[in-house]
Protein backbone atom coordinates (compact mmCIF):
# COMPACT_ATOMS: atom_id res chain seq x y z
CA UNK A 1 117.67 141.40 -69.73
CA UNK A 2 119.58 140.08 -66.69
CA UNK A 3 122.36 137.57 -67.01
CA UNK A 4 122.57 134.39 -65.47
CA UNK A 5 125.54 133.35 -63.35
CA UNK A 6 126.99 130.21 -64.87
CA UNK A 7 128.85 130.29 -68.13
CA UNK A 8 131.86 128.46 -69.71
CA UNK A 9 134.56 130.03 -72.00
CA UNK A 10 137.89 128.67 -73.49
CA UNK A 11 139.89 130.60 -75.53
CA UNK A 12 143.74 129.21 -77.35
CA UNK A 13 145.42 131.45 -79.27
CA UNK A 14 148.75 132.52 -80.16
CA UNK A 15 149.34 136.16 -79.54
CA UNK A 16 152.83 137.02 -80.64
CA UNK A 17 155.42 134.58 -79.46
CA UNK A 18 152.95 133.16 -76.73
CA UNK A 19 150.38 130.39 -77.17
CA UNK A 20 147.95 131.27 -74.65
CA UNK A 21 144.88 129.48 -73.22
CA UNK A 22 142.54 130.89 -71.15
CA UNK A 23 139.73 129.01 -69.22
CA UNK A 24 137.02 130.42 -67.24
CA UNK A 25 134.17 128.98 -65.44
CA UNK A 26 131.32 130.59 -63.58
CA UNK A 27 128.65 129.65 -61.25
CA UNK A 28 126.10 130.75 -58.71
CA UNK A 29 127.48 132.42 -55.31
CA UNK A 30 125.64 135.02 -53.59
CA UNK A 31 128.59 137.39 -53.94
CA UNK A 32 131.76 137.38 -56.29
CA UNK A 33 134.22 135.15 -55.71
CA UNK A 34 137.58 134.93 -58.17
CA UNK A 35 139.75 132.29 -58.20
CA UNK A 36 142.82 132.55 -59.97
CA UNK A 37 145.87 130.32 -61.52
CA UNK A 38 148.45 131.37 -63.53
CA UNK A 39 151.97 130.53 -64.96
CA UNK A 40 154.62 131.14 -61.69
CA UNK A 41 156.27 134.08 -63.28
CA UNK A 42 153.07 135.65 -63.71
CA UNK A 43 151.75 135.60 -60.08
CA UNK A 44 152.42 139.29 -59.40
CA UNK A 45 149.91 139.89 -61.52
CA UNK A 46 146.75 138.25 -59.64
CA UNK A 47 145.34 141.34 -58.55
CA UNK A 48 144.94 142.54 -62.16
CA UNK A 49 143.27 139.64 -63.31
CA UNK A 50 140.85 140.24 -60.09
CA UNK A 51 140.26 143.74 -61.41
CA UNK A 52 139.90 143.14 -64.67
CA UNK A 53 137.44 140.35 -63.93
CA UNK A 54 135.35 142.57 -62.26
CA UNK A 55 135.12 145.20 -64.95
CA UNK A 56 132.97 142.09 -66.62
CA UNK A 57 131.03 140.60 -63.72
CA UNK A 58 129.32 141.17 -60.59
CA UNK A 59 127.86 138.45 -58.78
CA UNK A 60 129.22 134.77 -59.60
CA UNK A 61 131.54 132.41 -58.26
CA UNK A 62 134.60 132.95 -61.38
CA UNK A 63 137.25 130.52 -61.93
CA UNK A 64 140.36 131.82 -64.06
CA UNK A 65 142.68 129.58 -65.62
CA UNK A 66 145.31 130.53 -67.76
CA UNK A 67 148.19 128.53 -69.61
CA UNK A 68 151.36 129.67 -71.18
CA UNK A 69 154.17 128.46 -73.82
CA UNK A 70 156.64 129.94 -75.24
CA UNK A 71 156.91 129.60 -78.78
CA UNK A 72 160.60 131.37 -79.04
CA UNK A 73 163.45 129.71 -76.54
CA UNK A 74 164.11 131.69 -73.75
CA UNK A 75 166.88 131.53 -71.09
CA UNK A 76 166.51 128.33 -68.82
CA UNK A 77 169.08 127.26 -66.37
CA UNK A 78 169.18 123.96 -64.21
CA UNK A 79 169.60 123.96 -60.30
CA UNK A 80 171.87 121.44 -60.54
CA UNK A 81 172.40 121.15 -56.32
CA UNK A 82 168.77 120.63 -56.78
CA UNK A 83 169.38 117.80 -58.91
CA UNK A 84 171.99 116.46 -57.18
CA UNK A 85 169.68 115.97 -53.77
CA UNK A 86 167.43 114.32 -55.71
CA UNK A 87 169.58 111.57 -57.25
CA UNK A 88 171.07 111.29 -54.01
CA UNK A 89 167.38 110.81 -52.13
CA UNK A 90 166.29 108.10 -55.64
CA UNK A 91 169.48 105.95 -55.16
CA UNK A 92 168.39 105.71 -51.57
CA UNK A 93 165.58 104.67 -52.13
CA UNK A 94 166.43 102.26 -54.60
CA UNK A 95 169.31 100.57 -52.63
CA UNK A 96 166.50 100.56 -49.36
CA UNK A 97 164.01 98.80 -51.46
CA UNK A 98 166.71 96.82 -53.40
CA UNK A 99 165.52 97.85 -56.59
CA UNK A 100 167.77 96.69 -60.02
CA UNK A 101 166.93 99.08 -61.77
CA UNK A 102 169.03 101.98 -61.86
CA UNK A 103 168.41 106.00 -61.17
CA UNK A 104 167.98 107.40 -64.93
CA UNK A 105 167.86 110.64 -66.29
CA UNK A 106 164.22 110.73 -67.13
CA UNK A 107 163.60 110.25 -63.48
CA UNK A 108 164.98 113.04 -62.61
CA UNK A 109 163.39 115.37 -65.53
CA UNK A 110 160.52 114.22 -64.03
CA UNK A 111 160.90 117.01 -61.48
CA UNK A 112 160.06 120.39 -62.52
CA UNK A 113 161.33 122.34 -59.98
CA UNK A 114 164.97 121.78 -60.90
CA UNK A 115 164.52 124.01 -64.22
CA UNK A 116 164.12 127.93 -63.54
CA UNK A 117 163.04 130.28 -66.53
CA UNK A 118 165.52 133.50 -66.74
CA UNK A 119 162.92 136.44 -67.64
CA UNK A 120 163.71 139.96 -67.47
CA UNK A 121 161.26 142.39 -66.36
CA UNK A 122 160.65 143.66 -69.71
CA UNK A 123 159.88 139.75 -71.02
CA UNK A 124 157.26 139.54 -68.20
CA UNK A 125 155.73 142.45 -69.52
CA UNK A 126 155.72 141.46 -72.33
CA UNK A 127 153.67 138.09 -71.92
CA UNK A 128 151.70 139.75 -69.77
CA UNK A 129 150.29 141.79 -72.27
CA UNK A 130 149.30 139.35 -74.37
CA UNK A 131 147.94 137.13 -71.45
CA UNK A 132 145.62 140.29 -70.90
CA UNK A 133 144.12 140.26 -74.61
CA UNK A 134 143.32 137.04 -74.31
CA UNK A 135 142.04 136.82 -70.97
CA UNK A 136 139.62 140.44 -72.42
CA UNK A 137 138.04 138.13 -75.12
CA UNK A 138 137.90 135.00 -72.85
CA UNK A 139 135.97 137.47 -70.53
CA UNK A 140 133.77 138.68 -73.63
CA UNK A 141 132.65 135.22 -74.90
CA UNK A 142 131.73 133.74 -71.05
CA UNK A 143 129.37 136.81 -70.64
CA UNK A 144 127.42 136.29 -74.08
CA UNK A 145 127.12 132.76 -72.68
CA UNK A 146 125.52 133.93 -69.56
CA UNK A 147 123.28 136.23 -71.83
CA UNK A 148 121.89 133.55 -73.55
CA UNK A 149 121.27 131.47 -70.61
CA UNK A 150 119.83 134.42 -69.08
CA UNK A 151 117.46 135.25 -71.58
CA UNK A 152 116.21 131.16 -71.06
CA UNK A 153 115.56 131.91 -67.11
CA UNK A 154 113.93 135.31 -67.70
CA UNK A 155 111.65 133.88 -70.51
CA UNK A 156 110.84 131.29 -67.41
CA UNK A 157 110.69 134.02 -64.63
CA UNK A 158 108.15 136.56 -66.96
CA UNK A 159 105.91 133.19 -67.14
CA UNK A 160 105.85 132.79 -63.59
CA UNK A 161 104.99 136.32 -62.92
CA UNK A 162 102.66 136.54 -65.24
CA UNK A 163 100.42 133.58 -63.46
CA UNK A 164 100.96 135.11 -59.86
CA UNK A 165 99.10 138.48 -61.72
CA UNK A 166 96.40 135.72 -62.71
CA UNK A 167 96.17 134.51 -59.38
CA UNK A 168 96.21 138.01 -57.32
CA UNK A 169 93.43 138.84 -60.21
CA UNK A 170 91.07 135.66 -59.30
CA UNK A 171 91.73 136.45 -55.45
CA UNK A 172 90.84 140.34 -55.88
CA UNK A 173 87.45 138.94 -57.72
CA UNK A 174 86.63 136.57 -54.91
CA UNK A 175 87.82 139.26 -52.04
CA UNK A 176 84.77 141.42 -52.55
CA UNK A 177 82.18 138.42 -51.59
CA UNK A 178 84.15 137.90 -48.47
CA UNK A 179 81.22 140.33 -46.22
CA UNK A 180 78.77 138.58 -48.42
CA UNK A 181 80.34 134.84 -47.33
CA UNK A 182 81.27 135.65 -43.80
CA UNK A 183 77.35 136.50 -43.72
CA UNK A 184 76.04 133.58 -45.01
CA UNK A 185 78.56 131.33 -42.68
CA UNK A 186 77.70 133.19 -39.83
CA UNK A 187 73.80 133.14 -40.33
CA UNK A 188 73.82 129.28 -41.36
CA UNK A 189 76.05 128.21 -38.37
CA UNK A 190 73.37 130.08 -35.85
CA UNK A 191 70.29 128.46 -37.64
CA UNK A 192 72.39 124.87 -36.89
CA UNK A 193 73.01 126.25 -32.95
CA UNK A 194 69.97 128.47 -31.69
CA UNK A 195 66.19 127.02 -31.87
CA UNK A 196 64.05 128.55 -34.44
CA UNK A 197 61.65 130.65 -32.27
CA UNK A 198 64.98 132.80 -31.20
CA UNK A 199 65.07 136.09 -32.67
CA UNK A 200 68.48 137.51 -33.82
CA UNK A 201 69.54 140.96 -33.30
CA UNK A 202 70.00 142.47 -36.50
CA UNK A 203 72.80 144.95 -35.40
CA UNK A 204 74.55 142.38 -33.17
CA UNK A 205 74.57 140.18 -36.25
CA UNK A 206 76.08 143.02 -38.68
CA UNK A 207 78.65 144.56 -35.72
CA UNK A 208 79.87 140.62 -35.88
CA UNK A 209 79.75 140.11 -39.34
CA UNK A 210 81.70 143.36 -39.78
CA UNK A 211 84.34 142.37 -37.43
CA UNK A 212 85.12 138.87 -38.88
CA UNK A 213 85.06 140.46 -42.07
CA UNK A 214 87.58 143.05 -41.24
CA UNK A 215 90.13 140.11 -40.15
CA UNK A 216 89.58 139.06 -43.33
CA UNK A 217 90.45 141.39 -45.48
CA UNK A 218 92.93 141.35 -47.85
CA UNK A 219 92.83 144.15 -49.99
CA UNK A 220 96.30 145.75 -48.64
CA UNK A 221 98.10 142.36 -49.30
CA UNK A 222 96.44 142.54 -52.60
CA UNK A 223 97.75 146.04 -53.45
CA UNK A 224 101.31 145.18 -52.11
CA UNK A 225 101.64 141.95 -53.97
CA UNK A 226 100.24 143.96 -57.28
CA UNK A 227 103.56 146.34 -56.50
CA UNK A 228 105.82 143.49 -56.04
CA UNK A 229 105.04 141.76 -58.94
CA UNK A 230 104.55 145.04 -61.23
CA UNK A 231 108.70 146.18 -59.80
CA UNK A 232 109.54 142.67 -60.89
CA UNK A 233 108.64 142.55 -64.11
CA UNK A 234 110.43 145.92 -64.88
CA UNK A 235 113.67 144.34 -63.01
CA UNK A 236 113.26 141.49 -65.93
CA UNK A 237 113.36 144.27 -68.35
CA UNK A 238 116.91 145.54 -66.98
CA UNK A 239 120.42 144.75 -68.24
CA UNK A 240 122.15 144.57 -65.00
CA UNK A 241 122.35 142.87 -61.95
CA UNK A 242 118.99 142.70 -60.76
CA UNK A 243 119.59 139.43 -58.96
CA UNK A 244 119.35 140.63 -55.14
CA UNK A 245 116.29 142.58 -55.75
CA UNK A 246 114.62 139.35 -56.83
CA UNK A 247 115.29 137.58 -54.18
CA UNK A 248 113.89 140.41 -51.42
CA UNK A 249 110.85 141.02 -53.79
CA UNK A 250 110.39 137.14 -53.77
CA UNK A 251 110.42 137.19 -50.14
CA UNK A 252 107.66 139.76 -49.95
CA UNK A 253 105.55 138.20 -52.69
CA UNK A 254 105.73 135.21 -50.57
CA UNK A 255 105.30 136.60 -47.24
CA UNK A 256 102.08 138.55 -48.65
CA UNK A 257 100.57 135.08 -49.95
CA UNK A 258 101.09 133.65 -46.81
CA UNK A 259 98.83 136.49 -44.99
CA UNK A 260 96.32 135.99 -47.60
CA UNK A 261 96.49 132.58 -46.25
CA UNK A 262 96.06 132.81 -42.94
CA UNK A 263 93.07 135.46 -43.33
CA UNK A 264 91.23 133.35 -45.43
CA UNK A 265 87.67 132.47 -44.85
CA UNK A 266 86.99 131.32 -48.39
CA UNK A 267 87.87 127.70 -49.72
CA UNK A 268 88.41 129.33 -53.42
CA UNK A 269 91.09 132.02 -51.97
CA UNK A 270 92.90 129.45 -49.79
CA UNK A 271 93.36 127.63 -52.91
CA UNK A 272 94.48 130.42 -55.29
CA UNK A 273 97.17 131.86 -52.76
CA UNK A 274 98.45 127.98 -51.78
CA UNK A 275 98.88 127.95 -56.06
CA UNK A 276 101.18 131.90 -55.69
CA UNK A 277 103.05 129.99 -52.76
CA UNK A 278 103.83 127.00 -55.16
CA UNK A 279 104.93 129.42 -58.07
CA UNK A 280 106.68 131.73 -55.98
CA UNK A 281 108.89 128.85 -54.58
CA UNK A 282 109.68 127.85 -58.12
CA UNK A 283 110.52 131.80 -58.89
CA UNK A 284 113.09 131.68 -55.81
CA UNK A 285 114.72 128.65 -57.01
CA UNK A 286 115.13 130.09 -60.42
CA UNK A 287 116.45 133.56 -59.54
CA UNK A 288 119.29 132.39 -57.92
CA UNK A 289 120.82 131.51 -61.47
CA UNK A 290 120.82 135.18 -61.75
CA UNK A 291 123.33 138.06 -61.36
């Protein structure tokens, strides 16, 4: 059963001496868009995460958020010229602005930037490897929750085919009267016109009847939009991304109504495709939830 495109997973764990948390969000996009952040010492590793992402998903725009501690101490060291310009730049200020109170410590803890983490090769590695596990079962749990919502919009989408096949049946039933209606119409609308004592050619009459007919008929629309729908519901049946498919069978299904439409010379038939127009603009709306 195909998988929708939005899904939400969080994972926090501690994997050796890392706490880890991993976020990832997902939503519709026609193609697959990753967005990535990660701890600074880790950004050499953005292309994996893209990879690895896509081992998991297709078709979805994927945000990837990932947090990490340290539970052990590591090596930190202090830029201290850093710190230095910005004591320099606060007193400045604070004399400019003649503010009393004074340039404190905690103000200047305040900026990050002056503290630089010392990790060797082998300690990146190392992090990274558990960022990776977690990041694997963060990846797990957000596609059973596009499963699930999956299986809600393909419950939805099997309905809506289901009542186009309903609809392409009644139209096929009416279809065969159309010779039989364009007759009638034809026959009633020359009593209204010609005088009574005016005799009609009976092979005029048919040769007309049979050529208004033929612009009417529908049977090939019929048989095409029994295809479409028939491919369809075997593409709800699949486990895999099915979701472009949809959307150029929906297209077809539509287009096909519309020439049903336009041929129309029956009241009943106009009303039955405007009803597949209706449903198919609710299936188009629906299948772009999926992958």
């Amino acid at each position: 059963m195909p998988k929708s495109m939005t899904g939400y997973s969080k994972i926090q764990t501690i994997v050796d001496d890392y706490k880890i948390t991993c976020e990832i969000k997902s939503l519709n996009s026609k193609g697959l868009n990753i967005d990535v952040s990660l701890p600074y010492f880790l950004n050499s590793k953005e292309l994996d995460i893209f990879s690895k992402v896509k081992e998991y998903i297709n078709r979805g725009k994927v945000s990837v958020r990932i947090w990490l501690r340290f539970i052990k101490p590591i090596q930190i060291s202090v830029d201290h010229t850093l710190v230095r310009t910005y004591y320099d730049l606060l007193s400045e200020i604070r004399e400019n602005l003649s503010i009393p109170v004074p340039v404190e410590l905690s103000h200047l803890l305040s900026f990050r930037d002056i503290f630089q983490f010392e990790l060797s090769n082998e300690e990146i590695e190392s992090a990274w490897n558990a960022v990776i596990k977690v990041l694997d079962d963060a990846l797990i749990k957000l596609i059973e929750e596009r499963k699930i919502e999956g299986q809600k919009i393909t419950a939805d989408l099997v309905k809506m085919v289901k009542e186009m096949e309903e609809l392409v049946e009644k139209i096929s039933e009416k279809a065969d009267d159309v010779p039989k209606y364009v007759a009638e119409k034809i026959r009633n609308n020359m009593k209204e016109i010609l005088p009574d004592d005016v005799e009609i050619n009976r092979e005029l009459f048919e040769n007309a009847v049979a050529i208004i007919a033929d612009r009417a008929d529908i049977r090939e629309e019929l048989t095409r939009l029994k295809s479409h729908l028939q491919r369809v519901g075997e593409l709800l049946k699949k486990d895999e991304p099915v979701g472009d498919m949809l959307n150029f069978l929906s297209q077809e299904i539509q287009r096909e109504f519309n020439t049903i439409l336009s041929k129309s010379r029956s009241l009943e038939i106009s009303n039955f495709a405007l009803q597949g127009k209706y449903v198919i603009s609710q299936f188009k709306e629906q299948i772009m939830n999926i992958e």
